[in-house]
C-alpha atoms as a PDB file:
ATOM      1  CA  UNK A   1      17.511  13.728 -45.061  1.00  0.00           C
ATOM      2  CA  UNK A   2      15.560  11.328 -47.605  1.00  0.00           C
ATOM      3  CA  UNK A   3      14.130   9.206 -44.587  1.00  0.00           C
ATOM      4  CA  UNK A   4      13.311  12.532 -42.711  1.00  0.00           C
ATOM      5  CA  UNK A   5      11.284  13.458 -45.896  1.00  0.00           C
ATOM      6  CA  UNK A   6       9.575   9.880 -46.352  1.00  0.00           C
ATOM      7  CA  UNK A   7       8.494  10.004 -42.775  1.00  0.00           C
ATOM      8  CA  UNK A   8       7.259  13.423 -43.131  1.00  0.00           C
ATOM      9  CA  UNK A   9       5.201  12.166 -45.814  1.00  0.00           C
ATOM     10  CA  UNK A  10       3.671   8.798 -43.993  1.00  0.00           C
ATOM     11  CA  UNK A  11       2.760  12.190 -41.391  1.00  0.00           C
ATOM     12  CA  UNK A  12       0.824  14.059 -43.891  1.00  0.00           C
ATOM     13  CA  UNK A  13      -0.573  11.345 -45.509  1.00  0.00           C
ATOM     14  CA  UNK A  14      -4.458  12.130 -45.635  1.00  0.00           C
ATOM     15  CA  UNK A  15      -5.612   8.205 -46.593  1.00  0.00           C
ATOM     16  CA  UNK A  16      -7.440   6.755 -43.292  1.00  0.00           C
ATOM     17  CA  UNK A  17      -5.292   4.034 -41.540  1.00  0.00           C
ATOM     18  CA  UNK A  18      -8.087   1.368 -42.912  1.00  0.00           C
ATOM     19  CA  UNK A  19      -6.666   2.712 -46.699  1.00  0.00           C
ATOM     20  CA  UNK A  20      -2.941   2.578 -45.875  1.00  0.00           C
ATOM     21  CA  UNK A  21      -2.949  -1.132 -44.367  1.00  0.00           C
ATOM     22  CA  UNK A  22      -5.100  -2.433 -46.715  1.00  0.00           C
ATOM     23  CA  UNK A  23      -2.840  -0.905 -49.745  1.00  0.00           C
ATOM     24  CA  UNK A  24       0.335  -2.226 -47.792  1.00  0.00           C
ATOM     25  CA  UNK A  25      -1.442  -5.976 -47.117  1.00  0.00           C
ATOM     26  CA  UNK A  26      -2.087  -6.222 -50.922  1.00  0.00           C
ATOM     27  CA  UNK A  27       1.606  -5.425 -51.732  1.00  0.00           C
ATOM     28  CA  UNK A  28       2.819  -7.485 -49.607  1.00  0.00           C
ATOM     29  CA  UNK A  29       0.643 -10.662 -50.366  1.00  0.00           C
ATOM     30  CA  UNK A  30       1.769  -9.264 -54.151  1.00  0.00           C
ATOM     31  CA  UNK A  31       4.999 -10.120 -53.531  1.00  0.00           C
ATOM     32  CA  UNK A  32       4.163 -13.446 -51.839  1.00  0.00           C
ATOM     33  CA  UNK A  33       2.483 -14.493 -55.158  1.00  0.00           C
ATOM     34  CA  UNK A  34       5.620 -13.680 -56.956  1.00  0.00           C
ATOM     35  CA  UNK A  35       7.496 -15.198 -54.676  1.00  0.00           C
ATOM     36  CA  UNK A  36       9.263 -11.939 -54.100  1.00  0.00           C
ATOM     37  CA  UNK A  37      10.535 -12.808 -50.335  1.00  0.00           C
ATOM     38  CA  UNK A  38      12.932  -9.698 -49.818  1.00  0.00           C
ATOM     39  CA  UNK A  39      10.095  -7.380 -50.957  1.00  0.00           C
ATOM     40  CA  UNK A  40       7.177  -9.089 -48.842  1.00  0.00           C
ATOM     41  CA  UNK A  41       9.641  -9.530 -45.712  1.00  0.00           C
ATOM     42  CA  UNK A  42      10.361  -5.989 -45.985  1.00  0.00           C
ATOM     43  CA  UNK A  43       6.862  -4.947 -44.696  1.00  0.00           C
ATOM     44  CA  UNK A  44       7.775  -6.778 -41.165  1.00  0.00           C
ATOM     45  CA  UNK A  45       7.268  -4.962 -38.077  1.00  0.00           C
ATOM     46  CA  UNK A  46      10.761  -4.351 -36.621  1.00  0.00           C
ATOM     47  CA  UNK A  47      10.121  -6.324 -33.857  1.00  0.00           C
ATOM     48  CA  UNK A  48       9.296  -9.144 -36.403  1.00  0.00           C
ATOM     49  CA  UNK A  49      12.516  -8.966 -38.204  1.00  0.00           C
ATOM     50  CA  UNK A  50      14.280  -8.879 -34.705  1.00  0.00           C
ATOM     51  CA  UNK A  51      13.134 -12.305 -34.230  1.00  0.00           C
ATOM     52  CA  UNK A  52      13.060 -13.972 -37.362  1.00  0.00           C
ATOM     53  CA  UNK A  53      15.772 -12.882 -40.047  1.00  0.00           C
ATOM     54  CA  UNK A  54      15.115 -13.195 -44.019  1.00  0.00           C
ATOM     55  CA  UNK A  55      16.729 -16.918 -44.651  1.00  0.00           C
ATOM     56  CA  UNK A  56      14.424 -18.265 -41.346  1.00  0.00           C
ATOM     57  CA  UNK A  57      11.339 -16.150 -43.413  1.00  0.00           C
ATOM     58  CA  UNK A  58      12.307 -17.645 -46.417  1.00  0.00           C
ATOM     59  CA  UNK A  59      12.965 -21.490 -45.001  1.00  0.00           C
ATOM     60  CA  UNK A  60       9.316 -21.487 -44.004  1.00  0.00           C
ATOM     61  CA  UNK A  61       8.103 -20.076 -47.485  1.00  0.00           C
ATOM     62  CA  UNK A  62       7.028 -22.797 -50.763  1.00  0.00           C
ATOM     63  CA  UNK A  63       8.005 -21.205 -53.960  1.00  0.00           C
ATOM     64  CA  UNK A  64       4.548 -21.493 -56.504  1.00  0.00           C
ATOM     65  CA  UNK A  65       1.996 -22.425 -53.458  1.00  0.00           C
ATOM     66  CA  UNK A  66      -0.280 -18.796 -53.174  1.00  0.00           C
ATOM     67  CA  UNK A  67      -1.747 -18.451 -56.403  1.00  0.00           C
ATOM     68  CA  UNK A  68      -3.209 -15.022 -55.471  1.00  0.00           C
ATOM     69  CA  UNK A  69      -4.451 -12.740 -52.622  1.00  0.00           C
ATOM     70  CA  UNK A  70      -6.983 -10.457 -52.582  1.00  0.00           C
ATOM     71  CA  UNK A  71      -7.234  -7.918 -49.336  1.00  0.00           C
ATOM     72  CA  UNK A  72     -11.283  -7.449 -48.990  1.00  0.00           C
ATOM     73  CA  UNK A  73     -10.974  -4.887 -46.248  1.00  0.00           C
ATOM     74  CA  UNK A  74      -8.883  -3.097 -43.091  1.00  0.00           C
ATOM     75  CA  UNK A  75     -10.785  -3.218 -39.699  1.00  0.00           C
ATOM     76  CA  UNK A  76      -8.806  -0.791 -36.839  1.00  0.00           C
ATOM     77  CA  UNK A  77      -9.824  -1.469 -33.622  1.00  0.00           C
ATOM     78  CA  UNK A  78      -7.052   1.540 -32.792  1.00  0.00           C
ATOM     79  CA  UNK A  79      -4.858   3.900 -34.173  1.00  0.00           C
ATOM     80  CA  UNK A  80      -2.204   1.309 -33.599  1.00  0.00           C
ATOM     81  CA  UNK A  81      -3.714  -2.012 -34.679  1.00  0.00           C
ATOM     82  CA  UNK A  82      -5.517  -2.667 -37.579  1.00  0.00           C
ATOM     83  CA  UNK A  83      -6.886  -6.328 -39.068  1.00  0.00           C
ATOM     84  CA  UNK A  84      -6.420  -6.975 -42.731  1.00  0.00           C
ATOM     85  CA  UNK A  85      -9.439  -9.191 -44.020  1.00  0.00           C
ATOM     86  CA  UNK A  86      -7.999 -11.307 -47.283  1.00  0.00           C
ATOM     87  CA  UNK A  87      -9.203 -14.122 -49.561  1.00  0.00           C
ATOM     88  CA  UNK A  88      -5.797 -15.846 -50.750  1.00  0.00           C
ATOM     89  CA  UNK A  89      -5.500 -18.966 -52.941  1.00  0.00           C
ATOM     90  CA  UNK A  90      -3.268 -21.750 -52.501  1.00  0.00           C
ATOM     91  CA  UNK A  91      -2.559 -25.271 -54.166  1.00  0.00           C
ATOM     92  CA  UNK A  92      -3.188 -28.423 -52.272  1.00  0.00           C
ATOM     93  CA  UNK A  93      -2.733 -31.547 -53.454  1.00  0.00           C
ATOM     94  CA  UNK A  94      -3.403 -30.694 -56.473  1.00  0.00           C
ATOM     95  CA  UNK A  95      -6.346 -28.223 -56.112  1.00  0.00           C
ATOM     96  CA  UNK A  96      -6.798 -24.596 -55.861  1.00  0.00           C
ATOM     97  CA  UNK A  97      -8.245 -23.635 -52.487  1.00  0.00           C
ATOM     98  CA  UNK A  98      -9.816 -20.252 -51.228  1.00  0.00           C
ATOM     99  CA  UNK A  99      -9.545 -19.305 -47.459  1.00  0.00           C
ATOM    100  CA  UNK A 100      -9.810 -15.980 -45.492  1.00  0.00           C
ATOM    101  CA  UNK A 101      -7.011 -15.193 -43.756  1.00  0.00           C
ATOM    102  CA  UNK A 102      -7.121 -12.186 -40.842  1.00  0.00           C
ATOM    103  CA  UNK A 103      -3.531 -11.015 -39.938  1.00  0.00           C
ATOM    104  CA  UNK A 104      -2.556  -8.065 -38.068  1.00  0.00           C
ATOM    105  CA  UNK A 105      -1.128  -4.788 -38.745  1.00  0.00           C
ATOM    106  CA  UNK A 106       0.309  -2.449 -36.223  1.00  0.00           C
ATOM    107  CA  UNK A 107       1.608   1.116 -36.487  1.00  0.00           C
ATOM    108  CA  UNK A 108       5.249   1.689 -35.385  1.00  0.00           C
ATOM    109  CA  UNK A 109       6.568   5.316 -35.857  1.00  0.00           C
ATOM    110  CA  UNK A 110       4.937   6.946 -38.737  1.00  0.00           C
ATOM    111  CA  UNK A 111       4.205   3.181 -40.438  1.00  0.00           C
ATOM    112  CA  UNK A 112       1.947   0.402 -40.917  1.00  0.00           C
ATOM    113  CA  UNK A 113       3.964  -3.044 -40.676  1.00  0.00           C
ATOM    114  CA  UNK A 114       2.622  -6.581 -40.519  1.00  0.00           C
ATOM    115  CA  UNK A 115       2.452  -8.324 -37.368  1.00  0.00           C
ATOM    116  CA  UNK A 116       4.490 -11.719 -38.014  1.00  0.00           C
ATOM    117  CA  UNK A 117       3.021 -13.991 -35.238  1.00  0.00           C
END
């Protein structure tokens, strides 16, 4: 009954798609930062988690190397795909580098999940 209410709510949910992917792209690059891999994994699509469980997420994963993540912006080229636009911040060798990053976002049921490619 608690999931029928929480997908009720994604229904009714009066934010634009561009609002809701961008809010759900921050948390998850949140949890990145933290190193909090159950929490980012968790915003998978399901057809991402079919194909690559937690420990394979985690193997590929460097604990300390994203220093932060900032989601500029949510471009939806449909009601069922949508682009987050980021700026994230890594160490390499030694230095802090910024790079954009685009990654995907698709809508399955009454969610937004990220597209693991």
């Amino acid at each position: 009954m608690a999931i029928a209410g929480l997908s009720a709510c994604a229904l009714l949910d009066p934010r634009s798609p561009e609002e809701i992917v961008k809010e759900r792209a921050q948390a998850r690059w949140d949890a990145l930062v933290k190193y909090d891999t159950k929490t980012a994994y968790s915003y998978f699509s399901p057809g991402s988690r079919a194909v690559l469980n937690l420990e394979g997420y985690e193997s590929t994963l460097r604990r300390g190397f994203w220093k932060s993540a900032v989601v500029n912006k949510a471009e939806c080229e449909s009601a069922q795909k949508c682009d987050a636009i980021l700026t994230i911040e890594y160490e390499h060798q030694g230095m802090r580098v910024k790079t954009p990053l685009r990654e995907t976002w698709v809508r399955e049921g009454s969610n937004w999940w990220y597209l693991h490619k």
